[in-house]
C-alpha atoms as a PDB file:
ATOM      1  CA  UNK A   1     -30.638 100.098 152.993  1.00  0.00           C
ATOM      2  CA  UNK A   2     -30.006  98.498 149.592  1.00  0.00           C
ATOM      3  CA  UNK A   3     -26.977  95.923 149.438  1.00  0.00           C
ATOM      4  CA  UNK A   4     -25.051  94.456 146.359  1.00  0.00           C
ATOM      5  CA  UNK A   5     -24.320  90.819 146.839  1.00  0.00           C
ATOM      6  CA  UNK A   6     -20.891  90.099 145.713  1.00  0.00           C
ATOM      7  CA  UNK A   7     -18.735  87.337 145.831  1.00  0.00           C
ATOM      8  CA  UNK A   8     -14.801  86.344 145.471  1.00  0.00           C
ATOM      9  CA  UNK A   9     -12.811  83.303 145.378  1.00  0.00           C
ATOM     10  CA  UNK A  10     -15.550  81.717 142.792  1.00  0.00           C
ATOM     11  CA  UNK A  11     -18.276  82.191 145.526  1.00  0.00           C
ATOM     12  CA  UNK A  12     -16.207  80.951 148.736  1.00  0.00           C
ATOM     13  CA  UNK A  13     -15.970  84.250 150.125  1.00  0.00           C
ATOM     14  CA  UNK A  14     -19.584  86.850 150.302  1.00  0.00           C
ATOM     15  CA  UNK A  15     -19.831  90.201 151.102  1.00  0.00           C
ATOM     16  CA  UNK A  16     -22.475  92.735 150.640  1.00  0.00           C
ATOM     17  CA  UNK A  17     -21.660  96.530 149.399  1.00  0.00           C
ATOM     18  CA  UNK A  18     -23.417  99.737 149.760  1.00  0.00           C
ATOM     19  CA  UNK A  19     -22.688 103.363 149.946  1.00  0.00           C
ATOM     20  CA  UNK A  20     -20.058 105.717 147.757  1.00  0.00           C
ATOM     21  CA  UNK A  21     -16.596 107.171 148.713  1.00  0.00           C
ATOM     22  CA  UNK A  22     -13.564 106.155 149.718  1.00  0.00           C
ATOM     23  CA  UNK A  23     -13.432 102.400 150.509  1.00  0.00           C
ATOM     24  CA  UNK A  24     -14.567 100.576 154.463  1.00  0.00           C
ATOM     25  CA  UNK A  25     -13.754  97.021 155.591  1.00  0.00           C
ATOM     26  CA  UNK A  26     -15.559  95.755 157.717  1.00  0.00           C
ATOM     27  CA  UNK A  27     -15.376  92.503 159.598  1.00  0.00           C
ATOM     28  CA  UNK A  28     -17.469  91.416 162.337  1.00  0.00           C
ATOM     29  CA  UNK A  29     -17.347  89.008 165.597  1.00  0.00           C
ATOM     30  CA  UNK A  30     -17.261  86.000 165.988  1.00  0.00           C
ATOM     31  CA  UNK A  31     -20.373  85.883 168.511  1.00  0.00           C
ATOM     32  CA  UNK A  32     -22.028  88.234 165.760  1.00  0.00           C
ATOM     33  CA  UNK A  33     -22.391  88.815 162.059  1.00  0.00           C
ATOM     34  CA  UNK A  34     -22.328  91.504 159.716  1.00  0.00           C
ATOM     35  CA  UNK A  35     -25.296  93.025 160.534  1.00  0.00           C
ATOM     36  CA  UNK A  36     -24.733  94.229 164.192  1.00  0.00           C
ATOM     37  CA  UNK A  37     -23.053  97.060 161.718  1.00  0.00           C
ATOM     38  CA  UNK A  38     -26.218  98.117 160.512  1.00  0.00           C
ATOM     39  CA  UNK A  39     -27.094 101.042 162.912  1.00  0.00           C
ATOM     40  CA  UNK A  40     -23.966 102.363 162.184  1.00  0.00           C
ATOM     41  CA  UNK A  41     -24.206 101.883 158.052  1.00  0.00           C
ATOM     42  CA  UNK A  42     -26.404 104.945 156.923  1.00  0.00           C
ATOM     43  CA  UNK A  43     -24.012 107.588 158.145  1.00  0.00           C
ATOM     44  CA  UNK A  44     -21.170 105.836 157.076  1.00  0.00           C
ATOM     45  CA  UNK A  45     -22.832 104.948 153.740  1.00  0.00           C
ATOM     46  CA  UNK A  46     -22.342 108.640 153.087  1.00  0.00           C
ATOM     47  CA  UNK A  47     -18.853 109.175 152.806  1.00  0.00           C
ATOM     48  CA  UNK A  48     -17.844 105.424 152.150  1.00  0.00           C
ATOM     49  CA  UNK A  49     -18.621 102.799 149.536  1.00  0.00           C
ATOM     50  CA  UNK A  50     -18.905  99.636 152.109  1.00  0.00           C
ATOM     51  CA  UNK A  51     -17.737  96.261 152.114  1.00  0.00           C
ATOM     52  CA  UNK A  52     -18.974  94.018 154.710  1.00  0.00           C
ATOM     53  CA  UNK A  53     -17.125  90.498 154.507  1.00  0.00           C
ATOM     54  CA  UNK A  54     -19.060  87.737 155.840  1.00  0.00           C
ATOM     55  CA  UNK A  55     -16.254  85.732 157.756  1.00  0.00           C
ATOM     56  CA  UNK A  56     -15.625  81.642 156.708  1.00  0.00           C
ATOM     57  CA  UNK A  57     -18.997  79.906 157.612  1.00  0.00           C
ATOM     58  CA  UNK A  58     -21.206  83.289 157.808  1.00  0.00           C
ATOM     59  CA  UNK A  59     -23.841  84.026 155.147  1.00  0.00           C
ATOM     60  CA  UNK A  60     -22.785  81.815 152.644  1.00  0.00           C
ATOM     61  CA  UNK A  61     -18.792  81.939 153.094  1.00  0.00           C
ATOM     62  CA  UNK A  62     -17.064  78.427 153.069  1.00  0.00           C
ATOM     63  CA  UNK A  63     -15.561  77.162 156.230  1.00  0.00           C
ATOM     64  CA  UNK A  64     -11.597  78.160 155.692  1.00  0.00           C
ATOM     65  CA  UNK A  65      -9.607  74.819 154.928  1.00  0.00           C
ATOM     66  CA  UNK A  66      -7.100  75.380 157.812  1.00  0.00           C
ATOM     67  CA  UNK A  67      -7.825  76.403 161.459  1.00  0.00           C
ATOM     68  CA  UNK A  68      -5.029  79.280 160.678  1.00  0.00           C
ATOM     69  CA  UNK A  69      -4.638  83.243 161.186  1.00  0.00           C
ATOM     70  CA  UNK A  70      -2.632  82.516 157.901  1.00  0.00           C
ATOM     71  CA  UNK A  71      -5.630  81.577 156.281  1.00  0.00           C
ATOM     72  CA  UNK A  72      -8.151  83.721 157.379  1.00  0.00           C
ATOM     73  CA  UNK A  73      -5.695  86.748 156.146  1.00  0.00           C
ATOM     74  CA  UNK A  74      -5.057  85.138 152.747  1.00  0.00           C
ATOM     75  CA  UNK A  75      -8.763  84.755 152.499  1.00  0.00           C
ATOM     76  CA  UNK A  76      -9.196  88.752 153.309  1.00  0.00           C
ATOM     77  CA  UNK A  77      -6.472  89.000 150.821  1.00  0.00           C
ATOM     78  CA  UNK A  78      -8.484  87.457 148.011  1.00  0.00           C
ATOM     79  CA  UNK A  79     -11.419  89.854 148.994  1.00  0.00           C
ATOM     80  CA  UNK A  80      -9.672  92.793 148.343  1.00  0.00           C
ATOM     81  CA  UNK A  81      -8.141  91.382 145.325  1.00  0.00           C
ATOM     82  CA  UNK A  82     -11.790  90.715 143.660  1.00  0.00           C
ATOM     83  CA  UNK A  83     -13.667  93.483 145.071  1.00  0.00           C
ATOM     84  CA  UNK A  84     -11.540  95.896 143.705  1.00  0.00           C
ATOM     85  CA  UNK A  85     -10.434  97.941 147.315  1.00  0.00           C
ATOM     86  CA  UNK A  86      -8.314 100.474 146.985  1.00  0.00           C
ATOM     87  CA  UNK A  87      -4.988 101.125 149.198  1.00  0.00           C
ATOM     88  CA  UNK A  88      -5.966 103.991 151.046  1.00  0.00           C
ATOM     89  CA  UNK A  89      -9.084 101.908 152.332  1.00  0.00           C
ATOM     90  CA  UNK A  90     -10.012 102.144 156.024  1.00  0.00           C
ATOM     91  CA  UNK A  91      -9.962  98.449 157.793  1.00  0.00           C
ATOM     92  CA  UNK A  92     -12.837  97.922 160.292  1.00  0.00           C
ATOM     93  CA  UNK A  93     -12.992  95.161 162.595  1.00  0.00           C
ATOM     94  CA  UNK A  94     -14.834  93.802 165.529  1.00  0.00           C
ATOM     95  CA  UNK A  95     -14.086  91.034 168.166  1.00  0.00           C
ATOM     96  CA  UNK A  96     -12.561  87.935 165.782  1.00  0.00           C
ATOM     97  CA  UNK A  97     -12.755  90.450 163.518  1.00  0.00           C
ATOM     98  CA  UNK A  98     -10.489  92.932 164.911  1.00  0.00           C
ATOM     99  CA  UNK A  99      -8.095  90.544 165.518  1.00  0.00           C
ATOM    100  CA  UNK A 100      -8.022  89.544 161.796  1.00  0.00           C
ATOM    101  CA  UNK A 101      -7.969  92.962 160.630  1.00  0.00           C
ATOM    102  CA  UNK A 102      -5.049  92.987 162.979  1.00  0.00           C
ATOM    103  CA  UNK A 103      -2.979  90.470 161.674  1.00  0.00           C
ATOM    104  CA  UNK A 104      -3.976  91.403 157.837  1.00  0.00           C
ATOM    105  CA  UNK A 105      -2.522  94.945 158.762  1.00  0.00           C
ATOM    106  CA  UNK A 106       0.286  93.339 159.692  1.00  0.00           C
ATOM    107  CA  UNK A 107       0.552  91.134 157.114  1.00  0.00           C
ATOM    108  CA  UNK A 108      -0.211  93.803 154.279  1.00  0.00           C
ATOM    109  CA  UNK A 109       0.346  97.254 155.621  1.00  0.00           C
ATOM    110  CA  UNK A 110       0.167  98.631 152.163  1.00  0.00           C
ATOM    111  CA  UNK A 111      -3.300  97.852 151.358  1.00  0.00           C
ATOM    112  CA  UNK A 112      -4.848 100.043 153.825  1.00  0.00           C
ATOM    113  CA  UNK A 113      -4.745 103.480 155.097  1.00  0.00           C
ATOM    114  CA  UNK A 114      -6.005 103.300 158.369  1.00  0.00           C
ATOM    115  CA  UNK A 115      -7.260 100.588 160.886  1.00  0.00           C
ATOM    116  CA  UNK A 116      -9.976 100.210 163.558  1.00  0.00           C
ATOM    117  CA  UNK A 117     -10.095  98.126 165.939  1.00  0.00           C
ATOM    118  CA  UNK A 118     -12.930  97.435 168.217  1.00  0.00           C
ATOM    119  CA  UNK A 119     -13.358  95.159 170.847  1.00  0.00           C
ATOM    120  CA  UNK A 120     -10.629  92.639 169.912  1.00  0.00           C
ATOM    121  CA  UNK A 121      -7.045  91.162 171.581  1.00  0.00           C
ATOM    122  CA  UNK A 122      -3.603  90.532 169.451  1.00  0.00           C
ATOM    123  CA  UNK A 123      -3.327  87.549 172.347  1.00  0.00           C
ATOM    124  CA  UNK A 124      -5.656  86.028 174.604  1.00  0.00           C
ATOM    125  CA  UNK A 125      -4.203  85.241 178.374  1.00  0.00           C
ATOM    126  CA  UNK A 126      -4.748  81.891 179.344  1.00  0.00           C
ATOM    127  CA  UNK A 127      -8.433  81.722 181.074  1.00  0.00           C
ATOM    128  CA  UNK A 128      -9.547  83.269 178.071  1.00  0.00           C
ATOM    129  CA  UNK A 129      -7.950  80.712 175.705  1.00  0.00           C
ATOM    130  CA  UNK A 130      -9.124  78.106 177.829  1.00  0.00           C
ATOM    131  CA  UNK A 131     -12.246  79.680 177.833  1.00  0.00           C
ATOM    132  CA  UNK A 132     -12.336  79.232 173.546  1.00  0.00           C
ATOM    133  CA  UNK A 133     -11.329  75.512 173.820  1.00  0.00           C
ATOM    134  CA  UNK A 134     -14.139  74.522 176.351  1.00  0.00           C
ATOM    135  CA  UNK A 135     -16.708  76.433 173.714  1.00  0.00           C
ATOM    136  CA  UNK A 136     -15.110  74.370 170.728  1.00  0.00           C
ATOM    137  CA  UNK A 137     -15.961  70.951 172.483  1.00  0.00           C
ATOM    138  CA  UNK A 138     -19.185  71.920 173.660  1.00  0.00           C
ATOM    139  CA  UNK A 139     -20.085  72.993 169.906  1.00  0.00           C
ATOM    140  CA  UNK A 140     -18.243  69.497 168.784  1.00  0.00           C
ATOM    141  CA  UNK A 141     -20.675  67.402 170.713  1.00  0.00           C
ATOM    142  CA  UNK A 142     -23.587  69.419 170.743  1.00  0.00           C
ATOM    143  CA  UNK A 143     -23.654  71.768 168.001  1.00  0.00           C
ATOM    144  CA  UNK A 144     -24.095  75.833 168.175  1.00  0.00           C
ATOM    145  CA  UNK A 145     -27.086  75.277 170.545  1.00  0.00           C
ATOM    146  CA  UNK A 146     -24.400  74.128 173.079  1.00  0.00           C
ATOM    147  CA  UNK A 147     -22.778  77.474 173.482  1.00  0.00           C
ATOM    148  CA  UNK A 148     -25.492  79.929 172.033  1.00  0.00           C
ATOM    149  CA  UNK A 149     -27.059  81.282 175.070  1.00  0.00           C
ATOM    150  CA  UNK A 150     -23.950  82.306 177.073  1.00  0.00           C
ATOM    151  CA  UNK A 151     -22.416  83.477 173.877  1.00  0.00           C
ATOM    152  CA  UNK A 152     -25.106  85.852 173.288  1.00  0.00           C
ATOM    153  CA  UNK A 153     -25.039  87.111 176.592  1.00  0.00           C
ATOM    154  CA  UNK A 154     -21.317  88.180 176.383  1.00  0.00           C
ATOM    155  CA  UNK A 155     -22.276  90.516 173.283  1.00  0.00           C
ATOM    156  CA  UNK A 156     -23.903  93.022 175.102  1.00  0.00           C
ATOM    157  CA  UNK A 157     -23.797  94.455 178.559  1.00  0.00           C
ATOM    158  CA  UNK A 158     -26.315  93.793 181.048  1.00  0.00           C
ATOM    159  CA  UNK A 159     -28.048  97.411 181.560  1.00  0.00           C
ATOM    160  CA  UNK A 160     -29.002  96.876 177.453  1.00  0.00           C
ATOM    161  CA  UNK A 161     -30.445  93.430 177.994  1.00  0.00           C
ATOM    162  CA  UNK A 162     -32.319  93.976 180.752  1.00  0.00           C
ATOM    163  CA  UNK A 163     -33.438  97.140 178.233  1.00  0.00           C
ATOM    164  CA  UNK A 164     -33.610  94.632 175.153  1.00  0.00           C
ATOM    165  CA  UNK A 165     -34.620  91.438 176.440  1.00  0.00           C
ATOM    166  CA  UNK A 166     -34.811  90.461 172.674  1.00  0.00           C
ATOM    167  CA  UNK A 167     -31.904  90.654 172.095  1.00  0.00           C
ATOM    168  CA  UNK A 168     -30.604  87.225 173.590  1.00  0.00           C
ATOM    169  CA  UNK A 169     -33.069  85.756 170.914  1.00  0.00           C
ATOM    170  CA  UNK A 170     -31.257  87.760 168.182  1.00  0.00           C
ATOM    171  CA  UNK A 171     -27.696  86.681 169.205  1.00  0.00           C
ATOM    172  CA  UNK A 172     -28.656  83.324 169.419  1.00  0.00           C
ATOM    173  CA  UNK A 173     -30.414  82.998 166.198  1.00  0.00           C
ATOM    174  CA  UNK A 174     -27.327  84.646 164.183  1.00  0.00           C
ATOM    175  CA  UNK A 175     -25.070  82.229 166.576  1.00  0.00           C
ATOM    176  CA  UNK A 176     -27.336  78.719 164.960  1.00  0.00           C
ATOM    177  CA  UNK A 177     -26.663  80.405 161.852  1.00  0.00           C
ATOM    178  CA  UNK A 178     -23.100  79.638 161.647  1.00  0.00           C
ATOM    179  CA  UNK A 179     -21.310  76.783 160.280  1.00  0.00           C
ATOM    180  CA  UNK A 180     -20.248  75.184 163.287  1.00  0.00           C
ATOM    181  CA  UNK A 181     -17.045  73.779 161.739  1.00  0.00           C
ATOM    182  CA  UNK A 182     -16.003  77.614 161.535  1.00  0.00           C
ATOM    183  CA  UNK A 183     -16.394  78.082 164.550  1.00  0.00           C
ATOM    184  CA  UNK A 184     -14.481  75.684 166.345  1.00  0.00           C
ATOM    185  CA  UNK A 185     -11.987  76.639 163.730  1.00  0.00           C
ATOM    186  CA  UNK A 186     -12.121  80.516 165.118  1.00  0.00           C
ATOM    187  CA  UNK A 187     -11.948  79.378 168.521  1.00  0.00           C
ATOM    188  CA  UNK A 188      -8.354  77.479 167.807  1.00  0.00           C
ATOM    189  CA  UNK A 189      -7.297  80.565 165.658  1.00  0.00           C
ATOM    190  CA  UNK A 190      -7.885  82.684 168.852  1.00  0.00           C
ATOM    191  CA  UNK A 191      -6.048  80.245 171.637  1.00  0.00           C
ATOM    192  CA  UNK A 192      -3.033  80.082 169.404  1.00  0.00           C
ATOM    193  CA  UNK A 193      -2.568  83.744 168.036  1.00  0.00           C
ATOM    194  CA  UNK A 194      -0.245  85.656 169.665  1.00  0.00           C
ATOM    195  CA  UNK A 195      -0.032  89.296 167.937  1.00  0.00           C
ATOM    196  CA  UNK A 196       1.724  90.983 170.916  1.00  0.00           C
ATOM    197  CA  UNK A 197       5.068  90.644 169.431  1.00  0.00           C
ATOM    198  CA  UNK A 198       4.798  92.164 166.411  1.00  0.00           C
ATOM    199  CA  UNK A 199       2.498  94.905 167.161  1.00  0.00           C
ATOM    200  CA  UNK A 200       5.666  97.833 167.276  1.00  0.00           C
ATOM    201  CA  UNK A 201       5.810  96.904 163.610  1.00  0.00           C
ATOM    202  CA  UNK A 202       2.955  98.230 162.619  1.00  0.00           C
ATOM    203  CA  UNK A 203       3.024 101.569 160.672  1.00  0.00           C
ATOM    204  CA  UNK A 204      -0.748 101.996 159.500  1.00  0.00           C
ATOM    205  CA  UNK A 205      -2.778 104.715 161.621  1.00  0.00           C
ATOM    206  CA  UNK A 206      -4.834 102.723 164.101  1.00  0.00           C
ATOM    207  CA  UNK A 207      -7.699 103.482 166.220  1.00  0.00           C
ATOM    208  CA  UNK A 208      -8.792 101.139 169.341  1.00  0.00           C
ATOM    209  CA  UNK A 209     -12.279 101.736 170.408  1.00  0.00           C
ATOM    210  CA  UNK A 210     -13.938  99.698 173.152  1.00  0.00           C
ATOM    211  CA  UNK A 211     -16.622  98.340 175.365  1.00  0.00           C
ATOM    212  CA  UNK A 212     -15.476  99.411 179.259  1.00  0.00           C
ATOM    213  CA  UNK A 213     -17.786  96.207 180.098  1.00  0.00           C
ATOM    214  CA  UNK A 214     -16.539  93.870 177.532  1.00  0.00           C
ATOM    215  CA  UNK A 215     -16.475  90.213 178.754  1.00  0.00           C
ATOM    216  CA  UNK A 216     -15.087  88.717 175.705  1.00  0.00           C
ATOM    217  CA  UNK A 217     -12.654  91.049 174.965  1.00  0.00           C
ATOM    218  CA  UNK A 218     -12.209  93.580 178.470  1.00  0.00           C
ATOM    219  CA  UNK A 219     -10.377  96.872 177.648  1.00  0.00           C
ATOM    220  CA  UNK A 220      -7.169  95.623 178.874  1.00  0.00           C
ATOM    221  CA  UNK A 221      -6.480  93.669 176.441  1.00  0.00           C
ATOM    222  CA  UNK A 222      -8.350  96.043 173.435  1.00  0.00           C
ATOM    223  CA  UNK A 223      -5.292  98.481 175.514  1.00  0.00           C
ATOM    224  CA  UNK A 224      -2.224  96.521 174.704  1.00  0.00           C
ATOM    225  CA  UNK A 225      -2.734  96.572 171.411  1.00  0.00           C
ATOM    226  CA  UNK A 226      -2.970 100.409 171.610  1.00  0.00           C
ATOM    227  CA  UNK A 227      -0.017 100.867 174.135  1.00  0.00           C
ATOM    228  CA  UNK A 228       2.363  98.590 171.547  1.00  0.00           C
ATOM    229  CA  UNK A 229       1.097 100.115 168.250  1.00  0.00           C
ATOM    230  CA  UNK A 230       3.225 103.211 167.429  1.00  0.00           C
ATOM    231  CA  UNK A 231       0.849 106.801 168.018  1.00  0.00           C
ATOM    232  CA  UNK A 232      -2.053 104.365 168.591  1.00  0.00           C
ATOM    233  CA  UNK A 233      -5.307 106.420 170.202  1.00  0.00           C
ATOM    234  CA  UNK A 234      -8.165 104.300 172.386  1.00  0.00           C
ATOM    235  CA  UNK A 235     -11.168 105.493 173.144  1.00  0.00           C
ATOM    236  CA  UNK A 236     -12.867 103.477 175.794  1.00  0.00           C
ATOM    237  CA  UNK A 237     -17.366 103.666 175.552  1.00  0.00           C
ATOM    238  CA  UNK A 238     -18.737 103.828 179.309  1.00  0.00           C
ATOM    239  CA  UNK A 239     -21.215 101.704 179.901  1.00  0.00           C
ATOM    240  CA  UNK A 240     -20.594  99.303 176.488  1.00  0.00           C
ATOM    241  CA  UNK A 241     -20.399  95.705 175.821  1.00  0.00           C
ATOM    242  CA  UNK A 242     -18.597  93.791 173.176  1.00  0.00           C
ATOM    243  CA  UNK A 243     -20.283  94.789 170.048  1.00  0.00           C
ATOM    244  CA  UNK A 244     -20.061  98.729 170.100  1.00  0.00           C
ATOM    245  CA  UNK A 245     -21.764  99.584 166.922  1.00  0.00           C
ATOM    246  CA  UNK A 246     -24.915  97.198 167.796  1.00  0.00           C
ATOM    247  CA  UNK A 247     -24.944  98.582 171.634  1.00  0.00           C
ATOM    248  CA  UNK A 248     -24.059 101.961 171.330  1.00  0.00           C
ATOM    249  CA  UNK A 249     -24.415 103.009 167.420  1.00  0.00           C
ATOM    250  CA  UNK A 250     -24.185 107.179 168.256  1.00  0.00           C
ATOM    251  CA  UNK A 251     -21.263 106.808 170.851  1.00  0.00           C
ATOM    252  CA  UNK A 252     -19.298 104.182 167.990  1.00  0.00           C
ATOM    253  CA  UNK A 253     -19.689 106.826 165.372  1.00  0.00           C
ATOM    254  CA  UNK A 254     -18.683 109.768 167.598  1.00  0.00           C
ATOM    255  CA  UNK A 255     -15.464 107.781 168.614  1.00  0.00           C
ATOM    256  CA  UNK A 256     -14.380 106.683 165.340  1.00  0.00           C
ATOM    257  CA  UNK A 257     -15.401 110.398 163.680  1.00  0.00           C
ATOM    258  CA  UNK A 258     -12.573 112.560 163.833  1.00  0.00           C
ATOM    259  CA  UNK A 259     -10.050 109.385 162.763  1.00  0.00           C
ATOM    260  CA  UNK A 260     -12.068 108.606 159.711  1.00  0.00           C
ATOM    261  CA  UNK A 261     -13.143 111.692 158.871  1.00  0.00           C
ATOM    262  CA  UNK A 262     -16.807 111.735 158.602  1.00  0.00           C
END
C-alpha cells in the first residue's frame, strides 16, 4: 500500500495516511508498532481515509516530555488538531494504545464517534504493574535488548509462533527500534493509570475486542472496561494473542465489522 508521511507538532509527532472515507485512528502497542495493522489496512483502506499515529519514540515521534497519560492525550490532541480529523472519526487502539485511546475518549468525547478497543486495561492489578516496573529497569541498565525477547513472545500466542517462528525476530527488531526513554516512560504511564473510575462516564459507542490468550493484557481486564462502559459490546477471538489484527487479521475485521460498518 502507498502511505503519506505526515507530521504535527513541527515534526514531534508522525503518522502515515492512506485510504478515503470517513476518518480511522489508529494507535498501536506498546510491544508493537504501527505496522502489525497492516493485514488489516487494505479492507479498511476502502471505506476509511487512515491515520496511523506512531506513538512518542516510534518512527520518528519524540519521546513525550512527561511520563504522563496527560501527555500522551494532549499529544493525540495535537494530532487531530493538524491532521485535520473530523468528529465523527472512529478511534482505534491496541494494547498501550487502547488504553490511550481510552483516556483521550474520556478526555475528549466530542472528537470521536466511536471507539475500539483491543487488547488493552483502564488499570493494571498489581503483578501486572509490577510486572511494567521490573521491564523499565531492565531497559534502564541494559537497553531494549534487555526485555526484547520476552516482550515479543507476549505479542502473540504460542500455536502462531510455533506456526511463525519468525516472528520472535520481527517483534524484537520493531522492539530495538524504539526509543528506549519512551518506553520506560510507557511502562510508568501504565503502573500509575487507573481508568476504572471514570469509565461509567463515557458516552462514545465502544467496542472491546480481544485475544482469549492475551498475556499482556488477559480478557479480564479488556472485560472491565466493557462491563463499566455504558452499552459496551466485547467480542472475545479464540485462540488469539495480544495483537489481534497481526495474529488473526480475518477474525479482527469480522469482529469489528458490523460496529464500524464496513
Amino acid at each position: 500500500m502507498q502511505f503519506e508521511q505526515i507530521t504535527a507538532g513541527h515534526g514531534s509527532l508522525t503518522a502515515v495516511r492512506t485510504g478515503a472515507g470517513r476518518d480511522l485512528v489508529v494507535l498501536h502497542s506498546l510491544l508493537a508498532d504501527r505496522s502489525a495493522f497492516d493485514p488489516v489496512l487494505p479492507v479498511l483502506a476502502e471505506k476509511f481515509r487512515i491515520t496511523l499515529i506512531n506513538l512518542p519514540g516510534f518512527d520518528g515521534s519524540l519521546p513525550a516530555m512527561l511520563a504522563l497519560m496527560d501527555a500522551y492525550v494532549a499529544t493525540i490532541e495535537d494530532g487531530f488538531d493538524e491532521f485535520g480529523i473530523a468528529t465523527d472519526a472512529v478511534l482505534m487502539g491496541n494494547g498501550f494504545g487502547g488504553t490511550v485511546a481510552l483516556a483521550f475518549a474520556l478526555a475528549h468525547p466530542q472528537r470521536i464517534g466511536k471507539l475500539v478497543v483491543s487488547d488493552a486495561a483502564a488499570c493494571f492489578p498489581p503483578a501486572g504493574r509490577e510486572a511494567f516496573a521490573v521491564m523499565a529497569e531492565k531497559v534502564a541498565d541494559g537497553g531494549l535488548g534487555a526485555v526484547a525477547e520476552i516482550a515479543a513472545k507476549r505479542v502473540h500466542s504460542p500455536a502462531y509462533l510455533a506456526a511463525h517462528p519468525e516472528a520472535i525476530e520481527q517483534r524484537k527488531q520493531v522492539l530495538l527500534g524504539i526509543d528506549p526513554r519512551a518506553f520506560q516512560a510507557a511502562c510508568r504511564i501504565l503502573q500509575e493509570t487507573d481508568l476504572t473510575p471514570l469509565l461509567h462516564h463515557l458516552r462514545v459507542p465502544t467496542l472491546v475486542v480481544c485475544g482469549e490468550l492475551d498475556q499482556a493484557t488477559p480478557p479480564a481486564l479488556n472485560k472491565v472496561i466493557a462491563n463499566k462502559v455504558p452499552a459496551a459490546r466485547y467480542v472475545e477471538l479464540p485462540g488469539c494473542g495480544h495483537c489481534p489484527p497481526l495474529e488473526q487479521p480475518e477474525a479482527f475485521l469480522a469482529a469489528i465489522k458490523p460496529f464500524v460498518e464496513i
